[in-house]
Protein backbone atom coordinates (compact mmCIF):
# COMPACT_ATOMS: atom_id res chain seq x y z
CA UNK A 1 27.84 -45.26 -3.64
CA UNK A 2 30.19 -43.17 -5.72
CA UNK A 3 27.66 -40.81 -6.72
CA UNK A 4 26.46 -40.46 -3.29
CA UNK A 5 30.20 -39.41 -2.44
CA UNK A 6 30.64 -37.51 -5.31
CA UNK A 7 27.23 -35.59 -4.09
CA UNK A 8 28.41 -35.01 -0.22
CA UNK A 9 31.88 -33.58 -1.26
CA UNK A 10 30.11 -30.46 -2.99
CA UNK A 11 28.45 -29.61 1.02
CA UNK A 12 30.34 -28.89 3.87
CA UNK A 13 28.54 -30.61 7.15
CA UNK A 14 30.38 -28.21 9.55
CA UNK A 15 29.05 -25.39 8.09
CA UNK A 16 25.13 -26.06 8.49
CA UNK A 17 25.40 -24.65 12.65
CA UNK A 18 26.80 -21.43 10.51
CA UNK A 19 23.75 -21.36 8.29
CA UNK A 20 21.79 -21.41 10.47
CA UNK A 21 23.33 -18.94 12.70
CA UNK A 22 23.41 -16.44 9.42
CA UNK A 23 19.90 -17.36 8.45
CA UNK A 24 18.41 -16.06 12.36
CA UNK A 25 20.62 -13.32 12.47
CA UNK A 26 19.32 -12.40 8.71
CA UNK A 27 15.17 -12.38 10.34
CA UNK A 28 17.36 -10.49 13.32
CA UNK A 29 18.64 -7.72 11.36
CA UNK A 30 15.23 -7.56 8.98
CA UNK A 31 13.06 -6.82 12.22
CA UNK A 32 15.32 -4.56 13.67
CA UNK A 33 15.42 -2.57 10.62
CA UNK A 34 11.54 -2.47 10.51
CA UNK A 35 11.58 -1.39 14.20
CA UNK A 36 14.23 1.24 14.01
CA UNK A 37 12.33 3.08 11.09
CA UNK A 38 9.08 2.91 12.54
CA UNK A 39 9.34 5.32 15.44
CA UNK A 40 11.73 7.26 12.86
CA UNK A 41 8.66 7.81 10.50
CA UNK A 42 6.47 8.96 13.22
CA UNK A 43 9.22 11.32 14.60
CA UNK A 44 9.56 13.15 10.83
CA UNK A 45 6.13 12.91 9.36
CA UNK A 46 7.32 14.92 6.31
CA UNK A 47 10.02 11.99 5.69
CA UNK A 48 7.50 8.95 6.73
CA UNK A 49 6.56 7.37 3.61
CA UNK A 50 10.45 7.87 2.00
CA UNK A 51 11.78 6.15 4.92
CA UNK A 52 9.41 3.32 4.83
CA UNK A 53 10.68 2.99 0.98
CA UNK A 54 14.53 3.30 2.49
CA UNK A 55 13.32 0.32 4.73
CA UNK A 56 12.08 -2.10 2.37
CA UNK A 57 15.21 -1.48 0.30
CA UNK A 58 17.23 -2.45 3.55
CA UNK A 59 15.25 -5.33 4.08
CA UNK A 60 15.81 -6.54 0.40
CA UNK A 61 19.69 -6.13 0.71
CA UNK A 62 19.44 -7.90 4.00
CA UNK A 63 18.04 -11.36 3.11
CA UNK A 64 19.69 -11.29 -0.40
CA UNK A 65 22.94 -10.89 1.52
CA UNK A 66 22.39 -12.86 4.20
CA UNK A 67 21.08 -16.18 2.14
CA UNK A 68 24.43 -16.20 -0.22
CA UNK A 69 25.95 -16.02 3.10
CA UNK A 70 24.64 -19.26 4.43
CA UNK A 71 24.70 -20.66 1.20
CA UNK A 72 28.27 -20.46 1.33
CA UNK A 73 29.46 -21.84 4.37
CA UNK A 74 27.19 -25.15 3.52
CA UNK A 75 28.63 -25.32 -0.55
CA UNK A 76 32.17 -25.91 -1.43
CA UNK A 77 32.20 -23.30 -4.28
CA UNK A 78 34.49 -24.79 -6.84
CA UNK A 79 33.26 -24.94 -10.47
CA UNK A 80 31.96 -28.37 -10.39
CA UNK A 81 29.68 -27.53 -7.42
CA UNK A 82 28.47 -24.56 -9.58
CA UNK A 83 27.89 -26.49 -12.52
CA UNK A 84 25.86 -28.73 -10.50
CA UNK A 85 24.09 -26.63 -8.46
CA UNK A 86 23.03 -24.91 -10.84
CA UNK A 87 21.91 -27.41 -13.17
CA UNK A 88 19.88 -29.33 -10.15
CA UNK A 89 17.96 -25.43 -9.44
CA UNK A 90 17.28 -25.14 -13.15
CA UNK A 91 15.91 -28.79 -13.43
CA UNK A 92 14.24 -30.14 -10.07
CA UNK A 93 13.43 -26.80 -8.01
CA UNK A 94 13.62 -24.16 -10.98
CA UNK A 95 9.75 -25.63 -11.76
CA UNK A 96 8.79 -25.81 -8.11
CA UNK A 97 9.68 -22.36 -7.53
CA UNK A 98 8.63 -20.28 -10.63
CA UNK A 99 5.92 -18.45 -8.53
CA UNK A 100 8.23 -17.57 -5.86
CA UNK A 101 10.65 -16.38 -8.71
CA UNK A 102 8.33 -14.46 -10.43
CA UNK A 103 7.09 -12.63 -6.84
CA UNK A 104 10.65 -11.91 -6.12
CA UNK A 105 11.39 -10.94 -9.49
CA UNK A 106 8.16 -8.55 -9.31
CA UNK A 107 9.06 -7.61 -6.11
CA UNK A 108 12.17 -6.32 -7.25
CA UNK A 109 10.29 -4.30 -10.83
CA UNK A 110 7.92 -2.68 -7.49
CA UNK A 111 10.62 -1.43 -5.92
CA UNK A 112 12.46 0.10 -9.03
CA UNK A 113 9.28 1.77 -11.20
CA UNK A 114 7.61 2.66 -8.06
CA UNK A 115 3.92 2.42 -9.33
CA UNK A 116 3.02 2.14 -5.29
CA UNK A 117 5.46 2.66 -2.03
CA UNK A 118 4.84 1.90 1.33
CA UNK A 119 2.74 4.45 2.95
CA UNK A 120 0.63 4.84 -0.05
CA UNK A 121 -3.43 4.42 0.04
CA UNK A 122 -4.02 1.81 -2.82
CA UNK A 123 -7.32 -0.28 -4.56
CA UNK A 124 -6.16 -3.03 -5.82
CA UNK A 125 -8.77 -6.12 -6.49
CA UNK A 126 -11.38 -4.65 -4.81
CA UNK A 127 -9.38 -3.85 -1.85
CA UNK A 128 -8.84 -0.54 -0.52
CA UNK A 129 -6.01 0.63 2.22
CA UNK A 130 -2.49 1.03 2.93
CA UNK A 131 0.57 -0.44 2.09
CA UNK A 132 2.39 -1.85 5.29
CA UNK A 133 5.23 -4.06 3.25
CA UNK A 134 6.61 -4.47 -0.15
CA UNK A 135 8.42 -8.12 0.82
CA UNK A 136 10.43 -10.96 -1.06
CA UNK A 137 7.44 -12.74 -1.60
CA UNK A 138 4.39 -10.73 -1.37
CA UNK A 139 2.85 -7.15 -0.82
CA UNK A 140 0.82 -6.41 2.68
CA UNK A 141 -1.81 -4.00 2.40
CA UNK A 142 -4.23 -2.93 5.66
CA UNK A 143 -7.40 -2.05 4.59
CA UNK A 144 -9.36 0.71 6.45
CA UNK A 145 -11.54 -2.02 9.01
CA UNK A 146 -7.48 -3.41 9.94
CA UNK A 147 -8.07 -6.23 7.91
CA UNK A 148 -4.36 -7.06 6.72
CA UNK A 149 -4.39 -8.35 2.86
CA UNK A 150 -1.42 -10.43 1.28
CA UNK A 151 -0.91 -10.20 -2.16
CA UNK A 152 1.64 -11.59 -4.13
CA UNK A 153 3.71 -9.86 -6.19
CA UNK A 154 3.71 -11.09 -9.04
CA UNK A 155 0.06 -10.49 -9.41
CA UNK A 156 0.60 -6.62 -9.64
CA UNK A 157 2.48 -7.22 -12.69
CA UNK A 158 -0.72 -8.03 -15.04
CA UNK A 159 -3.74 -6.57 -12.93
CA UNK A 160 -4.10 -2.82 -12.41
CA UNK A 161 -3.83 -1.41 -8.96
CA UNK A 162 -4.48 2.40 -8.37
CA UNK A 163 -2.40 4.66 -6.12
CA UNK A 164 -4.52 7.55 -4.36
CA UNK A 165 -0.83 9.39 -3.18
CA UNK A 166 1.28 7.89 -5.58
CA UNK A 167 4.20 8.52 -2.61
CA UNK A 168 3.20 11.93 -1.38
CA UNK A 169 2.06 12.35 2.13
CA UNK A 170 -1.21 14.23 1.25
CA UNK A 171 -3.61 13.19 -0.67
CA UNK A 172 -6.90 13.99 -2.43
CA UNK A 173 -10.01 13.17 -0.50
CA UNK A 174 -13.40 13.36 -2.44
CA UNK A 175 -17.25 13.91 -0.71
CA UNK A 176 -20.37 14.18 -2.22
CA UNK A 177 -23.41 15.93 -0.65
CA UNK A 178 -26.93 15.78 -1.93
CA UNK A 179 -29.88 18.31 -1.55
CA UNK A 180 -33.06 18.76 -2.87
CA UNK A 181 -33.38 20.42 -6.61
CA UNK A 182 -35.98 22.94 -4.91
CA UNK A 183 -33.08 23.95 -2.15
CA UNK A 184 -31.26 26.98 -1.79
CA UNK A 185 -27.83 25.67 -3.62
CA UNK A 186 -25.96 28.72 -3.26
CA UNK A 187 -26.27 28.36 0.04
CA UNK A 188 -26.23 24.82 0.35
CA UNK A 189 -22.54 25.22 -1.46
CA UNK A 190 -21.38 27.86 0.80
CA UNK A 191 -21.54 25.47 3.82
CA UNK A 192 -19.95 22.71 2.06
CA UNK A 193 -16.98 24.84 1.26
CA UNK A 194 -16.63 26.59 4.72
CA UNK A 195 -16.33 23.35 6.52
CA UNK A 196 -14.07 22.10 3.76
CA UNK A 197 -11.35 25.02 4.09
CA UNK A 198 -11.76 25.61 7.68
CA UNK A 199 -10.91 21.79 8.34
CA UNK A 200 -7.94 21.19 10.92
CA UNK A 201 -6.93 18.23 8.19
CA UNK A 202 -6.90 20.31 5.39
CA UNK A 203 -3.82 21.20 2.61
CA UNK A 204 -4.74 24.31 1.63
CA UNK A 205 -1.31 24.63 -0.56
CA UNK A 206 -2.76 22.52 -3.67
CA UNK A 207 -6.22 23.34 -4.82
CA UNK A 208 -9.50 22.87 -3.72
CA UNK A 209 -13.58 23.05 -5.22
CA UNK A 210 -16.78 22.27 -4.74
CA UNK A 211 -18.29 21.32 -8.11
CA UNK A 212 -22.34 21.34 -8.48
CA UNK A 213 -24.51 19.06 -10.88
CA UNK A 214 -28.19 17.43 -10.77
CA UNK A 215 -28.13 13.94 -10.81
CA UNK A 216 -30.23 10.46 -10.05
CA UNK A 217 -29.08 8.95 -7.16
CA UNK A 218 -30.81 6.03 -5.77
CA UNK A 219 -34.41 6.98 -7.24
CA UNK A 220 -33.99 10.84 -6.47
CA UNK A 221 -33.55 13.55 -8.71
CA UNK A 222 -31.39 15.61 -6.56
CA UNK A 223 -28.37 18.45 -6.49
CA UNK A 224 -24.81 16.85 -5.97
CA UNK A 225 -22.00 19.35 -3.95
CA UNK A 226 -19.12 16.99 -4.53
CA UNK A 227 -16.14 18.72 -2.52
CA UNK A 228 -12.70 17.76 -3.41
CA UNK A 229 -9.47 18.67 -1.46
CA UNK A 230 -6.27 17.46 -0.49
CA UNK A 231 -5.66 15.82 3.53
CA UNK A 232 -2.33 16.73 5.36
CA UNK A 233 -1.88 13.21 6.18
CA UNK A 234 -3.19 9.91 4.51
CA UNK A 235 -3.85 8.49 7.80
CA UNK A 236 -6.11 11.46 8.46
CA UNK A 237 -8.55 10.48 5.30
CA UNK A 238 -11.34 9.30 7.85
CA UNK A 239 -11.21 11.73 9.94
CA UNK A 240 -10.98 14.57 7.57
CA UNK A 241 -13.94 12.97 5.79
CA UNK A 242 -15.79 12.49 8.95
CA UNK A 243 -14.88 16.38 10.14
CA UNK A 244 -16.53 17.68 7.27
CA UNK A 245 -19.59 15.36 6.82
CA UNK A 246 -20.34 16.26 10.67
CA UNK A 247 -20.11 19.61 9.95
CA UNK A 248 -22.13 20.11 6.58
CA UNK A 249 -24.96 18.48 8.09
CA UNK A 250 -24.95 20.68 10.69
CA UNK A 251 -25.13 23.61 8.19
CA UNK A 252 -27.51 21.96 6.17
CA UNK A 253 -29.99 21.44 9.53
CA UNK A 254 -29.00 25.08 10.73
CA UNK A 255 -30.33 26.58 6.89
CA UNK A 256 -33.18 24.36 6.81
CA UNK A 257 -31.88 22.80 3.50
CA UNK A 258 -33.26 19.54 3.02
CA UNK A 259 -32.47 16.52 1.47
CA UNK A 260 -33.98 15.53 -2.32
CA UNK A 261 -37.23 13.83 -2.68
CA UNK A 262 -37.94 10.67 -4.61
CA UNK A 263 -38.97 10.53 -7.65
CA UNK A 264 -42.58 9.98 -8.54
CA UNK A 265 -43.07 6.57 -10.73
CA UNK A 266 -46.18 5.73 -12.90
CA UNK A 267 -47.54 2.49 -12.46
């Protein structure tokens, strides 16, 4: 019974309603932040992927400040309540919560060496898409068919995850195009490089090419055009890829160049 009373005196019953109140208006203040940016990023385009980053700092500072809030107005904060608080964390939840630790600790090393932001096109496991939310706990990323992908943090730490914009807006799209050996390249190159450059989703400022080799693919000796340039947007990727694709084809039908023939196999 004394130990029981020597346990209550370190909380302070009153202050629990408080805690409470601080802990909703904490998820308050987080989602309002997230909605505030939001329409801020679509309004400056230039700006979007910087103020998602400015956001997910915000939302950091937010919970961090508003759960030593709450912890506060429930803990009388003398230096026997520190002692054993933190001796009881160490000992009975320090083990149960390593993994959250290490996600929040990783969370933190994301934010700081930047190796993705949010906004940025990312693989990562055999995933491919963007990054919606760098969080305490765990990274969201929306892959391309809006399949939304939690990963925690922690895991980012040891596995390697590749950024395709590495923070910029634009990014570098890649598209390969096959014709026959036997085909008018030249030609075939020429269309590939007009409906690249003449593409409403194009960045012309950084450079562009179409680069020409003869390759197997899939049991045909064949002529790849592989044309590489940068989008305006990231979230244009499909469509830019889908502008030109529609378009080569077109040129390819239109020139009567046709596609490569399979190989011939003895046996």
């Amino acid at each position: 019974m004394p130990e029981q009373t020597e346990v209550i005196q370190f909380f302070r019953p009153s202050g629990i309603p408080y805690a409470v109140l601080l802990a909703l208006v904490t998820l308050a203040a987080a989602r309002l932040v997230t909605r505030s940016l939001e329409p801020l990023g679509r309004r400056f385009p230039n700006r979007r992927l910087t103020i998602n980053q400015a956001g997910s700092f915000l939302r950091f500072g937010i919970y961090l400040v508003g759960s030593a809030a709450a912890a506060a107005t429930v803990l009388v904060l003398r230096q026997e309540v520190l002692l054993a608080v933190g001796g009881t964390v160490a000992v009975s939840v320090g083990f149960a919560l390593k993994d959250l630790v290490a996600s929040f600790v990783a969370g933190l090393i994301i934010l700081m060496d930047k190796p993705f932001q949010v906004g940025d096109r990312v693989t990562f496991d055999g995933y491919y898409g963007e990054i919606r939310d760098i969080g305490l706990r765990s990274v969201r990323l929306m892959t391309l068919d809006d399949t939304l992908v939690t990963i925690p943090n922690s895991k980012f730490l040891t596995d390697v995850v590749a950024s395709g914009n590495a923070g910029a807006v634009e990014m570098m799209v890649q598209m390969d195009f096959f014709v026959g050996t036997d085909q008018d390249v030249g030609r075939a190159k020429q269309i590939v490089a007009e409906a690249l450059t003449t593409s409403r989703y194009v960045h012309l400022k950084h450079a562009w090419a179409v680069l020409v080799n003869q390759v197997i693919h899939d049991s045909y000796l064949a002529v790849r055009l592989r044309a590489k340039a940068y989008v305006l947007d990231v979230r244009f990727e499909k469509a830019f890829e889908t502008d030109v694709t529609e378009r080569v084809l077109a040129g390819f039908r239109e020139a009567k160049i046709q596609a490569p023939a399979v190989l011939h196999r003895s046996g």
